[in-house]
PDB file of N, CA and C in Angstrom:
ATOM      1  N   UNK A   1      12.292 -11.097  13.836  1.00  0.00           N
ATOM      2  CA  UNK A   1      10.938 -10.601  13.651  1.00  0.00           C
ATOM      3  C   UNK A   1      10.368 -10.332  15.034  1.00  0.00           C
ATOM      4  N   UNK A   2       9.829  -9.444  15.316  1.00  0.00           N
ATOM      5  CA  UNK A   2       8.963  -8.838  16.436  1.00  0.00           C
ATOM      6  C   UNK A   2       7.685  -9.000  16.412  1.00  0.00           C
ATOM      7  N   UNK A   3       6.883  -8.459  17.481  1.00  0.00           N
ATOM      8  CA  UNK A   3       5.742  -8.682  17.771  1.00  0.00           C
ATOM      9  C   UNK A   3       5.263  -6.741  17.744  1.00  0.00           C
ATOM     10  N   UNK A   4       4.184  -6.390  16.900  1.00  0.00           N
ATOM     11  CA  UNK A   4       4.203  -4.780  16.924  1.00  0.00           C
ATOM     12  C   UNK A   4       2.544  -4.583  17.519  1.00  0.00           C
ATOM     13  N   UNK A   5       2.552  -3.704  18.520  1.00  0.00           N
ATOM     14  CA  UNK A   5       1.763  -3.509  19.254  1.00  0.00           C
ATOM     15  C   UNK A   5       0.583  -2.684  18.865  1.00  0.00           C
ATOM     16  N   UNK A   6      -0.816  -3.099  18.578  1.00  0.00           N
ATOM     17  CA  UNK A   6      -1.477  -2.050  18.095  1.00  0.00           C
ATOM     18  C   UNK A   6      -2.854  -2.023  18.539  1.00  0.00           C
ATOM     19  N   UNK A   7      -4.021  -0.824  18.374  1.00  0.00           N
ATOM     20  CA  UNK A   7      -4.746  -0.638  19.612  1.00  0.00           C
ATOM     21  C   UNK A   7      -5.767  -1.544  18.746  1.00  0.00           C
ATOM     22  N   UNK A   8      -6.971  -1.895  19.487  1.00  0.00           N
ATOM     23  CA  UNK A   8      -7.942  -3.005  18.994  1.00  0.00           C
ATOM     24  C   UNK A   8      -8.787  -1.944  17.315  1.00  0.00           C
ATOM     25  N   UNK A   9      -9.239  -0.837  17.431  1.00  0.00           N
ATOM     26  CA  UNK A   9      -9.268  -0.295  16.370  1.00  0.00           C
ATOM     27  C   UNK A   9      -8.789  -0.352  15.114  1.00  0.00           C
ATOM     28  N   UNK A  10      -7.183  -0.047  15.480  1.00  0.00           N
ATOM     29  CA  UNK A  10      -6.612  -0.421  14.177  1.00  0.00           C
ATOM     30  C   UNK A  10      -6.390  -1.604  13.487  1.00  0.00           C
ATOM     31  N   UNK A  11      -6.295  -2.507  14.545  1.00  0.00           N
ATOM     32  CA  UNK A  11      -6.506  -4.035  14.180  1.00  0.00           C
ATOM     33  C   UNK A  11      -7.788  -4.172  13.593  1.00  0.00           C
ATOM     34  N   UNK A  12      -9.371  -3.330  13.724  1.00  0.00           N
ATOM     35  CA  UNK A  12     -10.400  -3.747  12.921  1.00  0.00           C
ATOM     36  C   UNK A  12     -10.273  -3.513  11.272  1.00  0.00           C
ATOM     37  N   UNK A  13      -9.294  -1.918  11.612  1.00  0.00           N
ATOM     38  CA  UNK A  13      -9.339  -1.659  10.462  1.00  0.00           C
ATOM     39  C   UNK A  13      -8.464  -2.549   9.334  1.00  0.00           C
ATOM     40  N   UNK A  14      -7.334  -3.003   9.528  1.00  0.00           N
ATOM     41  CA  UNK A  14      -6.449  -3.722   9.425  1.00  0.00           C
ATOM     42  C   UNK A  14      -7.221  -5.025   8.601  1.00  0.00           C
ATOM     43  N   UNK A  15      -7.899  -5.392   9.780  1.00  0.00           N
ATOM     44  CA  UNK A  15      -8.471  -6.756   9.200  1.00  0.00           C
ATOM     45  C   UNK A  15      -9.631  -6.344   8.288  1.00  0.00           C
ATOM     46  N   UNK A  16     -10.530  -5.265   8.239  1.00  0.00           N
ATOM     47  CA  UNK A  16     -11.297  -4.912   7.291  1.00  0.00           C
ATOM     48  C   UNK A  16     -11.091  -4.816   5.511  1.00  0.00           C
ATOM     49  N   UNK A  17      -9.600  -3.902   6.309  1.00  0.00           N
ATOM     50  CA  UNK A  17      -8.693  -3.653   4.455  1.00  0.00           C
ATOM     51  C   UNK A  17      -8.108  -4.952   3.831  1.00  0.00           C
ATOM     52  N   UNK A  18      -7.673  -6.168   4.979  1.00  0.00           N
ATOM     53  CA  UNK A  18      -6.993  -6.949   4.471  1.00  0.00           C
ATOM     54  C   UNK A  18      -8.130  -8.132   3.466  1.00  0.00           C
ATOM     55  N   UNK A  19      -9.310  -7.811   3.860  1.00  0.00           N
ATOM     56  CA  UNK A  19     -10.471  -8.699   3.347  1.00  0.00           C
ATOM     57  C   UNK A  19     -10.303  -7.848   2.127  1.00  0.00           C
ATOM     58  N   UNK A  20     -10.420  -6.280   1.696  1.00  0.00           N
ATOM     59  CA  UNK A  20     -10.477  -5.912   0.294  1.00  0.00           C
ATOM     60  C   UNK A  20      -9.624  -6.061  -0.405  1.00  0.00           C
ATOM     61  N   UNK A  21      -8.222  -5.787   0.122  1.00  0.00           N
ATOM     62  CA  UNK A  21      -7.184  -6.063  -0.543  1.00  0.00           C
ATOM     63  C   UNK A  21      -6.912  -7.720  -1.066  1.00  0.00           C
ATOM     64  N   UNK A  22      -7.286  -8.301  -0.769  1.00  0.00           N
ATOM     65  CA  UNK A  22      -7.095 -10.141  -1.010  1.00  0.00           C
ATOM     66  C   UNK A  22      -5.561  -9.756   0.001  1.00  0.00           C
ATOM     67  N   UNK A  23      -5.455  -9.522   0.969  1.00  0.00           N
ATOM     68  CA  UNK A  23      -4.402  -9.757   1.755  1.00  0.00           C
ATOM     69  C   UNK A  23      -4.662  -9.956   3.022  1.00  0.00           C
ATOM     70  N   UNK A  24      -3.258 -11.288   3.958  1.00  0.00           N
ATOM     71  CA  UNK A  24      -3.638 -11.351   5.367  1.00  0.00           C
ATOM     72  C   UNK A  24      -3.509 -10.185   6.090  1.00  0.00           C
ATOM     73  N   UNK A  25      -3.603 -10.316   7.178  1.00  0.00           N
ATOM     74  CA  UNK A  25      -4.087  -9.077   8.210  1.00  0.00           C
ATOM     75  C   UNK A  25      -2.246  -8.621   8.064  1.00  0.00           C
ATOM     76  N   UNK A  26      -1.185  -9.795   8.503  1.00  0.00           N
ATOM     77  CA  UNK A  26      -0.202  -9.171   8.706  1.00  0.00           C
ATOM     78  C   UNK A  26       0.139  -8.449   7.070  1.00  0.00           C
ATOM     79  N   UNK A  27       0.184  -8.990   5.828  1.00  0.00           N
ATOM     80  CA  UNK A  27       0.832  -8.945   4.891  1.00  0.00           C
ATOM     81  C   UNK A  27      -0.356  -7.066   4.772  1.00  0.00           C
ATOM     82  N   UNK A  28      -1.317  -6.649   5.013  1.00  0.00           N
ATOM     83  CA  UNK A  28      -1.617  -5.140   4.788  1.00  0.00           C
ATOM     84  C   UNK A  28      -0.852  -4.591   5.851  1.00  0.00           C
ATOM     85  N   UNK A  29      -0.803  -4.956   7.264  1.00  0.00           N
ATOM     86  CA  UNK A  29       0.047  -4.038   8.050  1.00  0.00           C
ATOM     87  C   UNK A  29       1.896  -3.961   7.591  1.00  0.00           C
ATOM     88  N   UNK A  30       2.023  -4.768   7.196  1.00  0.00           N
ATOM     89  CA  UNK A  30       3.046  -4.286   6.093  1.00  0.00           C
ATOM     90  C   UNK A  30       3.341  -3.526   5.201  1.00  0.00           C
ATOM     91  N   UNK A  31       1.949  -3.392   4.071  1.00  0.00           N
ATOM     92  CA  UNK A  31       1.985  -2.724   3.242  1.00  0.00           C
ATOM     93  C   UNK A  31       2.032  -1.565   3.956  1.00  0.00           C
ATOM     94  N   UNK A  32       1.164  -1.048   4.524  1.00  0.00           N
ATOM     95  CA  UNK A  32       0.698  -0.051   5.269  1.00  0.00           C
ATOM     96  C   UNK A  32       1.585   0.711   5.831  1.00  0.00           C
ATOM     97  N   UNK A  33       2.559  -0.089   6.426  1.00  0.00           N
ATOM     98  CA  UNK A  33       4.224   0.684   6.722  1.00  0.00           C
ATOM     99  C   UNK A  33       4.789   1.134   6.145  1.00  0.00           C
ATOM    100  N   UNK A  34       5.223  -0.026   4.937  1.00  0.00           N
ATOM    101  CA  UNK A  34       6.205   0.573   4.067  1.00  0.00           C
ATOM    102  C   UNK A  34       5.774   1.388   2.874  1.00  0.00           C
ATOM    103  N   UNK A  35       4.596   1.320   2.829  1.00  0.00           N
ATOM    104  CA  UNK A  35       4.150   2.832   2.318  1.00  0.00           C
ATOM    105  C   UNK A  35       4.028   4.046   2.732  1.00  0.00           C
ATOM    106  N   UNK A  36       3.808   3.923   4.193  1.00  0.00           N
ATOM    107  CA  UNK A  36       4.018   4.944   5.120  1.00  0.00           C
ATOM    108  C   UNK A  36       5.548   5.667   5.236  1.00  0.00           C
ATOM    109  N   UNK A  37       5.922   4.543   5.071  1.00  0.00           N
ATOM    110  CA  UNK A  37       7.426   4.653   5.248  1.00  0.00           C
ATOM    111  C   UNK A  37       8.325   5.796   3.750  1.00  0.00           C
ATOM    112  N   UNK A  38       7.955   5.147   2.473  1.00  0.00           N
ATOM    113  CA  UNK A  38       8.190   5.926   1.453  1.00  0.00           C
ATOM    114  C   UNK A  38       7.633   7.382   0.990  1.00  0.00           C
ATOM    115  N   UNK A  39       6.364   7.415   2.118  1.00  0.00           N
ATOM    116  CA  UNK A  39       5.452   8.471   1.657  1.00  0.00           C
ATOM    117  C   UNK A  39       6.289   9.436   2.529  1.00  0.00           C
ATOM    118  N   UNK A  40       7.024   9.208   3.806  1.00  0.00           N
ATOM    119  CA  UNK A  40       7.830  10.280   4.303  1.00  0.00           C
ATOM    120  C   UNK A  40       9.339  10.290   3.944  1.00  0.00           C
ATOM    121  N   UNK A  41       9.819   8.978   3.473  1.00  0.00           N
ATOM    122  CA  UNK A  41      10.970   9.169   2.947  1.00  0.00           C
ATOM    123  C   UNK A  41      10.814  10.341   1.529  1.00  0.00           C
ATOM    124  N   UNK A  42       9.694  10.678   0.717  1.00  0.00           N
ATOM    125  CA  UNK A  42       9.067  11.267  -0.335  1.00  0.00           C
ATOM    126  C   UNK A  42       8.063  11.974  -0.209  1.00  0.00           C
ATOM    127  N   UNK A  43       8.498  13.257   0.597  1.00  0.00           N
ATOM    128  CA  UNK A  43       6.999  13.717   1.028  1.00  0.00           C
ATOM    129  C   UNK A  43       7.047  14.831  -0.256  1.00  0.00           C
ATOM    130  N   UNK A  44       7.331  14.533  -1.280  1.00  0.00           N
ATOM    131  CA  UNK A  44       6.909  15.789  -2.609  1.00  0.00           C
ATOM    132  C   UNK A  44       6.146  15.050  -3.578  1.00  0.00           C
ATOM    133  N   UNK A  45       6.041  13.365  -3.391  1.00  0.00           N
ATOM    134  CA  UNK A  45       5.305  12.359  -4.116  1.00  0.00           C
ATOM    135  C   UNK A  45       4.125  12.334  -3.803  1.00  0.00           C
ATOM    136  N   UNK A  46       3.228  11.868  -4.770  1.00  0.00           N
ATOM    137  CA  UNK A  46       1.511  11.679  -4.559  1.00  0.00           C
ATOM    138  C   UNK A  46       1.778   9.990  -4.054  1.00  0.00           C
ATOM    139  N   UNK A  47       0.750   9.513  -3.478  1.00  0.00           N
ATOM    140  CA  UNK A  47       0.420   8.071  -3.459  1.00  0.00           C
ATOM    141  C   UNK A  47       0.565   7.224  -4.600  1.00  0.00           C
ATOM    142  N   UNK A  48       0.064   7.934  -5.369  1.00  0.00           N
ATOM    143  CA  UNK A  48       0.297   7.013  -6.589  1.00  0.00           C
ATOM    144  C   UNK A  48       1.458   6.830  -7.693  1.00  0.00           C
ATOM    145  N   UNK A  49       1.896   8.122  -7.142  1.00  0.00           N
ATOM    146  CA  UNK A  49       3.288   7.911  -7.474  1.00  0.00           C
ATOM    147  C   UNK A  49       4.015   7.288  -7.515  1.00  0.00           C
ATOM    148  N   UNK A  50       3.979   6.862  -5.785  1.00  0.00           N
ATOM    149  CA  UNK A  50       4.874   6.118  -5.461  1.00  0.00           C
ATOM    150  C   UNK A  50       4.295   4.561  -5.502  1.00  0.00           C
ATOM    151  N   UNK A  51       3.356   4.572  -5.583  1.00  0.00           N
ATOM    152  CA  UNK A  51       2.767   2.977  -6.173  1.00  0.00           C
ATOM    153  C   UNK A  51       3.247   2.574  -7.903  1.00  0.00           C
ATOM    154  N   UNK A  52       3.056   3.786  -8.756  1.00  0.00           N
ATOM    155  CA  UNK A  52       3.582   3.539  -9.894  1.00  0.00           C
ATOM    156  C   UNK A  52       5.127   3.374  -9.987  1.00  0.00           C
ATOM    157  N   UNK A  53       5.672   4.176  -9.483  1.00  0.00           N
ATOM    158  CA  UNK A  53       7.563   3.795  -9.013  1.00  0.00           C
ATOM    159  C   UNK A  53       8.104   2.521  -8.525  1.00  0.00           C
ATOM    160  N   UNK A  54       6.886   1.960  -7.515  1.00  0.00           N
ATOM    161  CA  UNK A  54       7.589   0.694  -6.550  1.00  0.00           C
ATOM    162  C   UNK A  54       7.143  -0.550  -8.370  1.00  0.00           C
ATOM    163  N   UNK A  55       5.896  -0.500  -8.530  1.00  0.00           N
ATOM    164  CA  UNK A  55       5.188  -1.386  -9.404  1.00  0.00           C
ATOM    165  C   UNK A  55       6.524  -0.979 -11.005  1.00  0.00           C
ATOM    166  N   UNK A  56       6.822  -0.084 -11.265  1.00  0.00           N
ATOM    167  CA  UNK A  56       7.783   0.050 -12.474  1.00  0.00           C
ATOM    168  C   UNK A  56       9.464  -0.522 -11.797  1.00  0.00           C
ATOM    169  N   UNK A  57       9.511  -0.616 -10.729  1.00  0.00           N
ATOM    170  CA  UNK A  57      10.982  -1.219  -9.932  1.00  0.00           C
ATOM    171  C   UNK A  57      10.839  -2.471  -9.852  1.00  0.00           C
ATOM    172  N   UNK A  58       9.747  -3.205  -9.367  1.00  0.00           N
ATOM    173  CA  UNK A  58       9.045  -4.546  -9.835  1.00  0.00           C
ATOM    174  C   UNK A  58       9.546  -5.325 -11.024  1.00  0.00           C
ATOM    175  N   UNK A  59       9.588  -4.256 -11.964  1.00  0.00           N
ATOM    176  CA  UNK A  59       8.834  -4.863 -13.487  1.00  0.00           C
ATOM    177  C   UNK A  59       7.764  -5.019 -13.725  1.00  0.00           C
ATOM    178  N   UNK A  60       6.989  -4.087 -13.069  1.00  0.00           N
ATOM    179  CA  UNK A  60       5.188  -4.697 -13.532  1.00  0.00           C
ATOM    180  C   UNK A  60       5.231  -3.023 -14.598  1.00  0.00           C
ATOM    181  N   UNK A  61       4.523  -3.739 -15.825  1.00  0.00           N
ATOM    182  CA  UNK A  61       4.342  -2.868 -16.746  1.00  0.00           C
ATOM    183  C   UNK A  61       2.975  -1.977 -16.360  1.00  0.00           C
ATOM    184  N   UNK A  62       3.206  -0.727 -16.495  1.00  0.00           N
ATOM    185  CA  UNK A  62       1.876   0.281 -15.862  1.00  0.00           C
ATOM    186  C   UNK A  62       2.113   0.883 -17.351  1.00  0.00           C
ATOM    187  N   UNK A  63       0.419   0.872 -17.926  1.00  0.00           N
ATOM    188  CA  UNK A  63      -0.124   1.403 -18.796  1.00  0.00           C
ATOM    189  C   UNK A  63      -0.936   2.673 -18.304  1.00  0.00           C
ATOM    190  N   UNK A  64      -1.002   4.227 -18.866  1.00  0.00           N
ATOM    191  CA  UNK A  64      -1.859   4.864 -18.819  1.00  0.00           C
ATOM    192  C   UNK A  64      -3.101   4.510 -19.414  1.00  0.00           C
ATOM    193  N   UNK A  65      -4.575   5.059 -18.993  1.00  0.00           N
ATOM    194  CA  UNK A  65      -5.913   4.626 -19.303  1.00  0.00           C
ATOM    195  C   UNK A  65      -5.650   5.428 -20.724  1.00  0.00           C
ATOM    196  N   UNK A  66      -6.244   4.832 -21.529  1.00  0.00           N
ATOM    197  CA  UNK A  66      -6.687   5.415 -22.714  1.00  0.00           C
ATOM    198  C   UNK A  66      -7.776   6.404 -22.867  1.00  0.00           C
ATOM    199  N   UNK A  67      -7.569   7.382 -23.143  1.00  0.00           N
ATOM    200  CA  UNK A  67      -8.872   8.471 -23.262  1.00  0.00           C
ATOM    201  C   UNK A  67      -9.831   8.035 -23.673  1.00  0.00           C
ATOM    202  N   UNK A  68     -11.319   8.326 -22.955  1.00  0.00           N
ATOM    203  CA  UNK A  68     -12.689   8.220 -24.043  1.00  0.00           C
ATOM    204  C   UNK A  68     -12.662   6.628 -23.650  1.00  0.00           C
ATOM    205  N   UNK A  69     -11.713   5.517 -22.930  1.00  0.00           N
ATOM    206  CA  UNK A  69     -12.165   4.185 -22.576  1.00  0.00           C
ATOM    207  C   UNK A  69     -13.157   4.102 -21.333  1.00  0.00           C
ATOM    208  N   UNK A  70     -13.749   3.294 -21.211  1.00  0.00           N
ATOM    209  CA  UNK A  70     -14.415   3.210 -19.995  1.00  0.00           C
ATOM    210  C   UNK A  70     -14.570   1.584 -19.031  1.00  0.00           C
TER     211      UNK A  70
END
């Protein structure tokens, strides 16, 4: 494991998202990669695509919204 170098900015932002997400600072700069990472390994995929792909490889069951629910 390494130490990854980043400018004081992104570290605010970092720690900003990791408060919304219920995640530590390192465990979003993770996410943040390896989503980065799939979004160019898959650059013909939407975001959510590829969130619904990783979450169905999981086993987490993804339901579409039901029409007319709110």
């Amino acid at each position: 494991m390494g130490i990854v170098n980043i400018d004081d900015d992104l570290h605010d932002q970092l720690r900003k998202a990791s408060a919304v997400s219920c995640r530590s600072i390192n465990g979003q700069a993770a996410f943040w990669i390896r989503i980065g990472m799939l979004c160019e390994m898959n650059p013909t995929q939407s975001f959510n695509e590829i969130i619904a792909r990783e979450l169905q490889a999981a086993g987490v069951v993804v339901h579409p919204p039901k029409v007319g629910s709110a």
